[in-house]
Protein backbone atom coordinates (compact mmCIF):
# COMPACT_ATOMS: atom_id res chain seq x y z
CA UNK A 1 60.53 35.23 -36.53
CA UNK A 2 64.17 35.80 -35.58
CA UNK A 3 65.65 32.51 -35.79
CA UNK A 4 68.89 33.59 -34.39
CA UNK A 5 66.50 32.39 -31.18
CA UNK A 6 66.64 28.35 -31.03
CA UNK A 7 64.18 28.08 -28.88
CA UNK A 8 60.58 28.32 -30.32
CA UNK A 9 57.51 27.63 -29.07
CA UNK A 10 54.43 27.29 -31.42
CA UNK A 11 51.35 27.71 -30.18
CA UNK A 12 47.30 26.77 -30.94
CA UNK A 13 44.81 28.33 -28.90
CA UNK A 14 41.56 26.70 -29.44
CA UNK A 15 37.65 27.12 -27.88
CA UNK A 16 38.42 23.53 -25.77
CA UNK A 17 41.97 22.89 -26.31
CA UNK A 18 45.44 24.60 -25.93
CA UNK A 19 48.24 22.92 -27.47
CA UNK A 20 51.57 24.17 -27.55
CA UNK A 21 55.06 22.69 -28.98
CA UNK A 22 58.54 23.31 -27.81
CA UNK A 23 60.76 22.80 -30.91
CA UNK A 24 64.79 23.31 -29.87
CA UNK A 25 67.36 23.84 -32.92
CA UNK A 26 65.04 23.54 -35.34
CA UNK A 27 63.45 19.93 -33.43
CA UNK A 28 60.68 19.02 -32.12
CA UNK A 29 60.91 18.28 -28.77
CA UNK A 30 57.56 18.13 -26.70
CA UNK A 31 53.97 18.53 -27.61
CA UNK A 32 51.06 18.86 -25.26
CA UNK A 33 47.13 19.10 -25.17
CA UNK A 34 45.19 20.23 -22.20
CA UNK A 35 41.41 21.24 -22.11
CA UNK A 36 40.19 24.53 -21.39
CA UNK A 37 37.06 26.41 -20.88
CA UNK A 38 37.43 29.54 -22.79
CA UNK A 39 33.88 30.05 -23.05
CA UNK A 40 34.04 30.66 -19.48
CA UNK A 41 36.50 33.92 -20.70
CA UNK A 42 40.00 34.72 -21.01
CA UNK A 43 40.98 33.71 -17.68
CA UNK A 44 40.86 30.21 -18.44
CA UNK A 45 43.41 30.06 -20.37
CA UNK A 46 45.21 31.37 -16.91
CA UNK A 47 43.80 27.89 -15.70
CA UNK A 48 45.14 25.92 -18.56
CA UNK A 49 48.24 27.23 -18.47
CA UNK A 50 48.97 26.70 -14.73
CA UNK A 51 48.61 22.88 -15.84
CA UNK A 52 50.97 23.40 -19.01
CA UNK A 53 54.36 21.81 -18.30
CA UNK A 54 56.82 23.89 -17.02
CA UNK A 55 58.79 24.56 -20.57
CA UNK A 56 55.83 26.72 -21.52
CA UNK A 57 57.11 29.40 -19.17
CA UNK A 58 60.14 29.66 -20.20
CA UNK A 59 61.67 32.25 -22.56
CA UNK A 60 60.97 31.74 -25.77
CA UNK A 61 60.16 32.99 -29.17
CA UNK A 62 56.38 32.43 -29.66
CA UNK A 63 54.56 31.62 -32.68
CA UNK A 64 50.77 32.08 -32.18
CA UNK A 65 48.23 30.65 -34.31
CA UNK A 66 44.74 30.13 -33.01
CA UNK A 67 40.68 29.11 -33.39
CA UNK A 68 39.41 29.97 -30.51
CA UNK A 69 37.93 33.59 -31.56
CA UNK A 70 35.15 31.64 -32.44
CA UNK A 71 34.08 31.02 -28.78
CA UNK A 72 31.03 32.75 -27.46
CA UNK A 73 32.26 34.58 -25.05
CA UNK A 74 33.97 37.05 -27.75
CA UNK A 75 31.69 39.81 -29.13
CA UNK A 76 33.23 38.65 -32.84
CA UNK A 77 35.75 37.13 -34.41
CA UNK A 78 37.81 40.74 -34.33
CA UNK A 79 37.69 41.09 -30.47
CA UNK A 80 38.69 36.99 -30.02
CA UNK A 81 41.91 37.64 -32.06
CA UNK A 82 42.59 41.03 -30.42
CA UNK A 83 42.00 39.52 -26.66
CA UNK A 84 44.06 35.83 -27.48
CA UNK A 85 46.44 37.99 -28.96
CA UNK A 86 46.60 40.20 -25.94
CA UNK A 87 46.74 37.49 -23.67
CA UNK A 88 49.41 35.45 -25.44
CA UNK A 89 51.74 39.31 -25.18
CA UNK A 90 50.90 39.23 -21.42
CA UNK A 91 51.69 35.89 -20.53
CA UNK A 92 54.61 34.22 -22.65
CA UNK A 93 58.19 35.15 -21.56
CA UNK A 94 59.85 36.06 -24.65
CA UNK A 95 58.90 37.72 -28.22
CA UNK A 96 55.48 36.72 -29.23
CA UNK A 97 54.53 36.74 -33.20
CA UNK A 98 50.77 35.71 -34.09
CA UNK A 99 50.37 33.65 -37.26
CA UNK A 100 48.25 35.28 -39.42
CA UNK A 101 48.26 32.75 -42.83
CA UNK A 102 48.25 34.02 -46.18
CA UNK A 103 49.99 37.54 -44.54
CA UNK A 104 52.48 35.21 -42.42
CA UNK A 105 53.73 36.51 -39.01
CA UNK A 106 52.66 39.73 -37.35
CA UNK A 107 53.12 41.73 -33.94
CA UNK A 108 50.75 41.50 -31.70
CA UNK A 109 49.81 45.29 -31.91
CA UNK A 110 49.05 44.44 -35.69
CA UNK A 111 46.42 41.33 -34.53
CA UNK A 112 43.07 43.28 -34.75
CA UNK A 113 43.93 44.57 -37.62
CA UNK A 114 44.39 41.34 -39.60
CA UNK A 115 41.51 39.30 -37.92
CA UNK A 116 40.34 38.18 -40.78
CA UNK A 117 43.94 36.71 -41.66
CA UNK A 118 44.65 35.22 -38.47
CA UNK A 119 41.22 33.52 -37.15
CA UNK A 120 41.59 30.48 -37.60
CA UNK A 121 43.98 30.15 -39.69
CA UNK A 122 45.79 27.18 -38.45
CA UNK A 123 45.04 24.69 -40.94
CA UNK A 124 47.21 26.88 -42.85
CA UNK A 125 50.05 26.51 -40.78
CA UNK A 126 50.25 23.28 -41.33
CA UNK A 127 49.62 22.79 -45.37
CA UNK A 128 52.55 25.21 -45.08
CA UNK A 129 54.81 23.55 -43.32
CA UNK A 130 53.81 20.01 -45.49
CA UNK A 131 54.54 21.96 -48.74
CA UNK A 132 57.64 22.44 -47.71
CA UNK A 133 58.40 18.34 -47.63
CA UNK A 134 55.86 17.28 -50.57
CA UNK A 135 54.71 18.99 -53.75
CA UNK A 136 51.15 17.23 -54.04
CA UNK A 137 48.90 16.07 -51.51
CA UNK A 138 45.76 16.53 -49.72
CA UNK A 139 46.41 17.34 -46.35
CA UNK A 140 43.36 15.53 -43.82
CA UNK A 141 43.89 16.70 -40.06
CA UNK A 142 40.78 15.58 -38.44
CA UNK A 143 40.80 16.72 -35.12
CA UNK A 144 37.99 16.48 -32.06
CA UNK A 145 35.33 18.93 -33.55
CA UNK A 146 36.78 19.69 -37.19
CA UNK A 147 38.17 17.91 -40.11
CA UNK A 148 40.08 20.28 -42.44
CA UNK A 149 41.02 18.86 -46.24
CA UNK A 150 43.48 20.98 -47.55
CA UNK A 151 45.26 20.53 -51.33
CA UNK A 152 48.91 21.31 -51.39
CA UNK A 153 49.73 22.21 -54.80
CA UNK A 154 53.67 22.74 -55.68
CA UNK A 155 54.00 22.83 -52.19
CA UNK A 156 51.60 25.60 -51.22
CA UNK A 157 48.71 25.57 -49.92
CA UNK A 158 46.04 25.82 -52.31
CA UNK A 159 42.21 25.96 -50.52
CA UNK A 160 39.79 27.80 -52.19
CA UNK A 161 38.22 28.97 -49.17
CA UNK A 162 40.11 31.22 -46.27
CA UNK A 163 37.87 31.46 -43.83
CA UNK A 164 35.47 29.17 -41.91
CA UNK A 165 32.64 30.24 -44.22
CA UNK A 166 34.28 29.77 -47.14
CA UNK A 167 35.76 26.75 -46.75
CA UNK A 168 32.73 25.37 -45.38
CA UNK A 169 31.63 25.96 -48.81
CA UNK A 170 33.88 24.06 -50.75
CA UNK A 171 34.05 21.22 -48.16
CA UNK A 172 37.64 22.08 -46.80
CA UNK A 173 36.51 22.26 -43.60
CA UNK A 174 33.53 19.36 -42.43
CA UNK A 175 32.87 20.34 -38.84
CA UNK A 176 33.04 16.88 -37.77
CA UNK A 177 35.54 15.42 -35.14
CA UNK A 178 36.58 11.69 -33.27
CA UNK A 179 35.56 13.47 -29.72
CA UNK A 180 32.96 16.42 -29.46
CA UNK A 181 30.88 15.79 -32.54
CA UNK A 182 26.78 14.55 -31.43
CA UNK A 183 25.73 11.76 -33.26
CA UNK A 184 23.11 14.01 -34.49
CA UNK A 185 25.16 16.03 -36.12
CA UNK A 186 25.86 13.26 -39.26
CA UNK A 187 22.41 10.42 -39.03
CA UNK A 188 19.15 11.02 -38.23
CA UNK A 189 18.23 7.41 -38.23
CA UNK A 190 20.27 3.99 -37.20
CA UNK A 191 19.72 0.19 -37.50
CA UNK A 192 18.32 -1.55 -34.47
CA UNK A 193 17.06 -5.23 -34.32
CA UNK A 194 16.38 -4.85 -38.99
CA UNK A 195 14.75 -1.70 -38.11
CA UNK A 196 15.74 1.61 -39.16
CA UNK A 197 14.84 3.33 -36.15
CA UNK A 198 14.45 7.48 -35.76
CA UNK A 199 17.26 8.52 -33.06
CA UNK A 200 16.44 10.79 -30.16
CA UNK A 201 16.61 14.74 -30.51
CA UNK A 202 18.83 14.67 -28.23
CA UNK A 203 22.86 15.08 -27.40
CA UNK A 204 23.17 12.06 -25.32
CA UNK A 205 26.40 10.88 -27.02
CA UNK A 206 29.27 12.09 -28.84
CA UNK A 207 31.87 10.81 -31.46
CA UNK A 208 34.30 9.74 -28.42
CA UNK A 209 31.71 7.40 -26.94
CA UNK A 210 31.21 5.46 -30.58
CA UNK A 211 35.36 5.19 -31.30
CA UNK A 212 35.86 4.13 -27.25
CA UNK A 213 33.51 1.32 -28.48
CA UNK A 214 35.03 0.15 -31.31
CA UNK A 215 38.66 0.35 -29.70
CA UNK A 216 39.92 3.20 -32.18
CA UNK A 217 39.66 6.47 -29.62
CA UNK A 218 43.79 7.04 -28.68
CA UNK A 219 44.35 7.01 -25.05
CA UNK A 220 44.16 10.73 -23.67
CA UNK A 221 42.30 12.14 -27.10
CA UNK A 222 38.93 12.73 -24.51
CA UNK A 223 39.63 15.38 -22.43
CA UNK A 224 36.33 16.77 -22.02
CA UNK A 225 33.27 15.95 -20.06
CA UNK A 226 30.89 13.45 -21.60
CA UNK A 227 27.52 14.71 -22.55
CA UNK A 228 25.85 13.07 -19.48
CA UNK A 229 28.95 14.51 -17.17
CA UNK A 230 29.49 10.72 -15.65
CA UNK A 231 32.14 8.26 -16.37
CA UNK A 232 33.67 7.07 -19.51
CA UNK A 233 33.54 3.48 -18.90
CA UNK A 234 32.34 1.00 -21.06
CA UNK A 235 29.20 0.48 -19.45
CA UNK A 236 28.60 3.73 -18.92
CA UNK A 237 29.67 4.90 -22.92
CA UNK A 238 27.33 1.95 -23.66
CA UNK A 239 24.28 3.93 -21.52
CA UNK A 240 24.84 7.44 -23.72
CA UNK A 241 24.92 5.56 -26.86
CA UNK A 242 21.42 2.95 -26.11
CA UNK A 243 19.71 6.43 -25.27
CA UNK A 244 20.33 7.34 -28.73
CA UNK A 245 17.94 5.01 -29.96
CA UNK A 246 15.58 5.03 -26.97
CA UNK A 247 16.63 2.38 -25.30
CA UNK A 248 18.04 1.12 -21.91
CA UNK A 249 21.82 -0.67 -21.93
CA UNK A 250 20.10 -3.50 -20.57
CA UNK A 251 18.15 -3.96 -23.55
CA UNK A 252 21.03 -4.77 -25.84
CA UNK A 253 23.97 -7.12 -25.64
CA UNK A 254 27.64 -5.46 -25.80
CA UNK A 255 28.13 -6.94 -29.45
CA UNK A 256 25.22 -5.52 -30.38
CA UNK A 257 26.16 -1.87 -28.97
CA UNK A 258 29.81 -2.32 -30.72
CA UNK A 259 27.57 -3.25 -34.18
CA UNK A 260 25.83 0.52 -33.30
CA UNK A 261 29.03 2.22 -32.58
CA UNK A 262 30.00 0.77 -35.96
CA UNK A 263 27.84 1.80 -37.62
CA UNK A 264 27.76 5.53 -36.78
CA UNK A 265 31.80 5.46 -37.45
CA UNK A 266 30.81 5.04 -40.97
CA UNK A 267 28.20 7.48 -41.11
CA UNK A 268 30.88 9.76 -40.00
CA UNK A 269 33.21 8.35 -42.76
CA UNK A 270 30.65 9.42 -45.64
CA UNK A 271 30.53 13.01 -45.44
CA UNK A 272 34.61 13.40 -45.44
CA UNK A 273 34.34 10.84 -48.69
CA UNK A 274 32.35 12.64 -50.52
CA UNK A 275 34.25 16.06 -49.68
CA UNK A 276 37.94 14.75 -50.13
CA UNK A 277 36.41 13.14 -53.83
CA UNK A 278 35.63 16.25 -54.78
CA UNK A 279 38.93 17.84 -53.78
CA UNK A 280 40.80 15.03 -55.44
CA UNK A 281 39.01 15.09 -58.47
CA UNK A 282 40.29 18.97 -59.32
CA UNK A 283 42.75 19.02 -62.22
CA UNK A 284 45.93 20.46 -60.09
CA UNK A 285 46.29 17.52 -58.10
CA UNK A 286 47.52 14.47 -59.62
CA UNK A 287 46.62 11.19 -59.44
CA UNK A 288 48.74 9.45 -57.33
CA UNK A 289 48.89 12.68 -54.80
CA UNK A 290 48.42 11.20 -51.31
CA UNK A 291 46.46 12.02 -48.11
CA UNK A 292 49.22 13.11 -45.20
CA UNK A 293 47.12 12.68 -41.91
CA UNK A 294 47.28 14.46 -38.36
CA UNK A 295 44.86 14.73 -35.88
CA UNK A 296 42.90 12.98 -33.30
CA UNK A 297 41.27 11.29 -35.37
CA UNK A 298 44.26 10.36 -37.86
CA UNK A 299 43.11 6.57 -37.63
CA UNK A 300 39.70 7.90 -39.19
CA UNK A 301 41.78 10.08 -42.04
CA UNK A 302 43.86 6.76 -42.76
CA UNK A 303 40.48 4.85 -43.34
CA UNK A 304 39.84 7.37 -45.79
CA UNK A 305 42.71 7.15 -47.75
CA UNK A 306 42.12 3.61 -48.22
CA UNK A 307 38.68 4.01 -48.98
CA UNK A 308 39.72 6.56 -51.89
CA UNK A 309 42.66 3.99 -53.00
CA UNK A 310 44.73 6.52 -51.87
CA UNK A 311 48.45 6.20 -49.72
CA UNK A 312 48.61 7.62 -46.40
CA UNK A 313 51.30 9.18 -45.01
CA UNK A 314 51.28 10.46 -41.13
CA UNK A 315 52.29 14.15 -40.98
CA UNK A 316 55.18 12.06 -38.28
CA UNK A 317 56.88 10.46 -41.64
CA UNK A 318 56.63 13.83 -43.53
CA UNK A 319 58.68 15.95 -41.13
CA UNK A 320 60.48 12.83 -39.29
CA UNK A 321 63.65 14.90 -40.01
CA UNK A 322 62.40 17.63 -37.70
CA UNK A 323 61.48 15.27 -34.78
CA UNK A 324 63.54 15.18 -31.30
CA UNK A 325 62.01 12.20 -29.25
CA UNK A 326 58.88 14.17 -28.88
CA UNK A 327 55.68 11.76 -28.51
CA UNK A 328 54.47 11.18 -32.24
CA UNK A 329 51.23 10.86 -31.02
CA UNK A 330 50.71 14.23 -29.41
CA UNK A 331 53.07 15.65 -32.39
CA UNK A 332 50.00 14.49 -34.57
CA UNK A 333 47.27 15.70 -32.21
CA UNK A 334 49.18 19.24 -32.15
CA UNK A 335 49.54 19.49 -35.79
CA UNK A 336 49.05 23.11 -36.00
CA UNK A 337 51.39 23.99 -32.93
CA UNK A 338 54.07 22.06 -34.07
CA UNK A 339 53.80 23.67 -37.63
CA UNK A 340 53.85 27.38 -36.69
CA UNK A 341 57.36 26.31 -34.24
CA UNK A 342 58.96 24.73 -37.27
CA UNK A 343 57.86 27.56 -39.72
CA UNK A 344 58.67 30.59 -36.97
C-alpha cells in the first residue's frame, strides 16, 4: 500500500457484519460495526454502506480483508472473493488493495486468482499486526459467530491451518461466538430443578440471549434479529431461553433463568479450553506467552486466560501507541479492520 497516502481505511467484509476503520497518520481514529444481509446478495452491502458514517466515502487508500465469501448466496468461495472484491473497486473512492494473508496485498484484478489466499483470511491480519508489538502469544479474538486462536511465534503468525478447513482441524478456529451461536451448537442437555434435562431441537436462543442475562453482552455487540424476531428485553430473552428446556418463563424465577444462562456460558467456555490447551502446550510457545484478546466477546477470551493461568492483554494495550481517541471498544470489536489500516 502506498503509504505516501495518510489516510487509510481498513476494511472487513463479513456474511452479517461490515466493519471498517479510518486510521489517519498512521492512528486510529474511528471504528464502526453495522449489520448486513449479504445473504440477501451484493446489494446489501449498498444498504450497509448508506448507514456507514460519512468518512467511509471519502478518498482513501483501502485495505480489504474479508469472510463473507462464505455466504450462500456465492456459488463458492472463488466467486465471493471475486464479487466483494469487485464491489469494494466499485464503491470506495480511492485505491483499493485486498488483503490476501500469507501473499500480503493484491489488486483487485488479481482477487480471483488468489481466493484461496484471501477468504477469510482476516484472522491473519491481525496476528500480523500483534507480531509486530509482541514476540509470543496466542492471539484469542472471539467474535459473534467465530473464535479464532492464533500462536504468534517471533512475531509471526504461526497457525497450522490456512483455511477454514484446516484450521478447523487443529482447533484455530471454534465456530463459536458471544451473539449468533444456538445453544445447540455446544450442550445437548442442561440442569433444571437437579435434573439434567434433554434441550429442545430447536434454535430458540442464541449466545446473545445467555450473556444479556448474565450482564456480560457489551452494549451494541447484538445487532441482529433474535431467533424469535421479537424484543431483546429481559423478559422476553428470558422466554427464548425457558423454551430451551421446554418450559414457559412463568415457570421459573429470574434467578433461576440467570443460574441457566450461567450455566450455558460455561459450556461455551469448555470447548475454547480445551483448544487454546492444546495450542499452548506446543513447544514454540513459551510458558509465560500470554493471550492478547479482541472481539465481541473479549470478556469471554479474558475468562479464558484466567482459567489457563494465563495474562491477558487487550489487543487496545498492545497497539495503544497506534490509537487516536477512537472508541476502544469498537477498536476491539473491529480487530481485523483496524489491523489491515495499520498494516496497509
Amino acid at each position: 500500500m502506498n503509504r505516501t497516502m495518510s489516510r487509510v481505511i481498513g476494511w472487513d467484509l463479513g456474511g452479517v457484519h461490515v466493519k471498517a476503520a479510518l486510521v489517519e497518520d498512521g492512528r486510529v481514529v474511528e471504528a464502526v460495526q453495522a449489520p448486513c444481509r449479504l445473504w440477501r446478495g451484493v446489494p446489501a452491502l449498498d444498504e450497509t454502506f448508506s448507514h456507514l458514517p460519512e468518512w467511509v466515502r471519502g478518498e482513501a487508500a483501502h485495505a480489504v480483508t474479508m469472510t463473507g465469501e462464505l455466504t450462500d448466496c456465492f456459488a463458492d468461495r472463488a466467486d465471493g472473493v471475486h464479487q466483494l472484491s469487485a464491489w469494494a473497486a466499485a464503491t470506495l473512492t480511492g485505491h483499493v488493495r485486498i488483503y490476501a494473508g500469507r501473499a500480503g496485498f493484491l489488486p483487485v484484478e488479481d482477487a480471483r486468482a488468489h481466493a484461496a489466499d484471501i477468504a477469510s483470511a482476516n484472522w491473519h491480519a491481525t496476528a500480523a499486526l500483534i507480531g509486530r508489538h509482541v514476540g509470543h502469544a496466542l492471539l484469542v479474538d472471539i467474535g459473534s459467530t467465530t473464535a479464532d486462536l492464533i500462536p504468534i511465534v517471533n512475531g509471526k503468525p504461526a497457525a497450522q491451518g490456512y483455511s477454514d478447513a484446516e484450521r478447523l482441524e487443529t482447533g484455530e478456529l471454534v465456530y463459536t461466538g458471544v451473539v449468533r451461536t444456538p445453544l445447540l451448537a455446544f450442550a445437548t442437555h442442561a440442569p433444571w430443578r437437579g435434573r439434567l434435562t434433554r434441550l429442545m431441537a430447536e434454535t430458540f436462543a442464541s449466545t446473545a440471549d445467555i450473556y444479556r442475562l448474565t450482564g456480560e453482552l457489551p452494549e451494541g455487540a447484538d445487532q441482529q434479529y433474535s431467533a424469535d424476531l421479537k424484543g431483546k428485553s429481559t423478559p422476553e430473552t428470558e422466554t427464548r431461553l425457558a423454551r430451551m428446556v421446554g418450559r414457559d418463563r412463568g415457570e421459573g424465577s429470574a434467578e433461576e433463568w440467570r443460574a441457566l444462562a450461567g450455566w450455558f456460558a460455561e459450556a461455551q467456555l469448555r470447548p475454547l479450553q480445551d483448544a487454546a490447551a492444546i495450542l499452548l502446550s506446543r513447544s514454540d510457545l513459551p510458558e509465560d506467552a500470554p493471550l492478547v484478546v479482541c472481539g465481541a466477546g473479549r470478556f469471554l477470551a479474558e475468562r479464558l486466560a484466567a482459567r489457563l493461568g494465563r495474562r491477558s492483554v487487550p489487543l487496545t494495550e498492545t497497539i495503544a501507541g497506534s490509537l487516536g481517541g477512537g472508541n476502544a471498544a469498537w477498536v476491539s470489536t473491529c480487530g481485523p479492520a483496524v489491523a489491515v489500516g495499520l498494516i496497509a
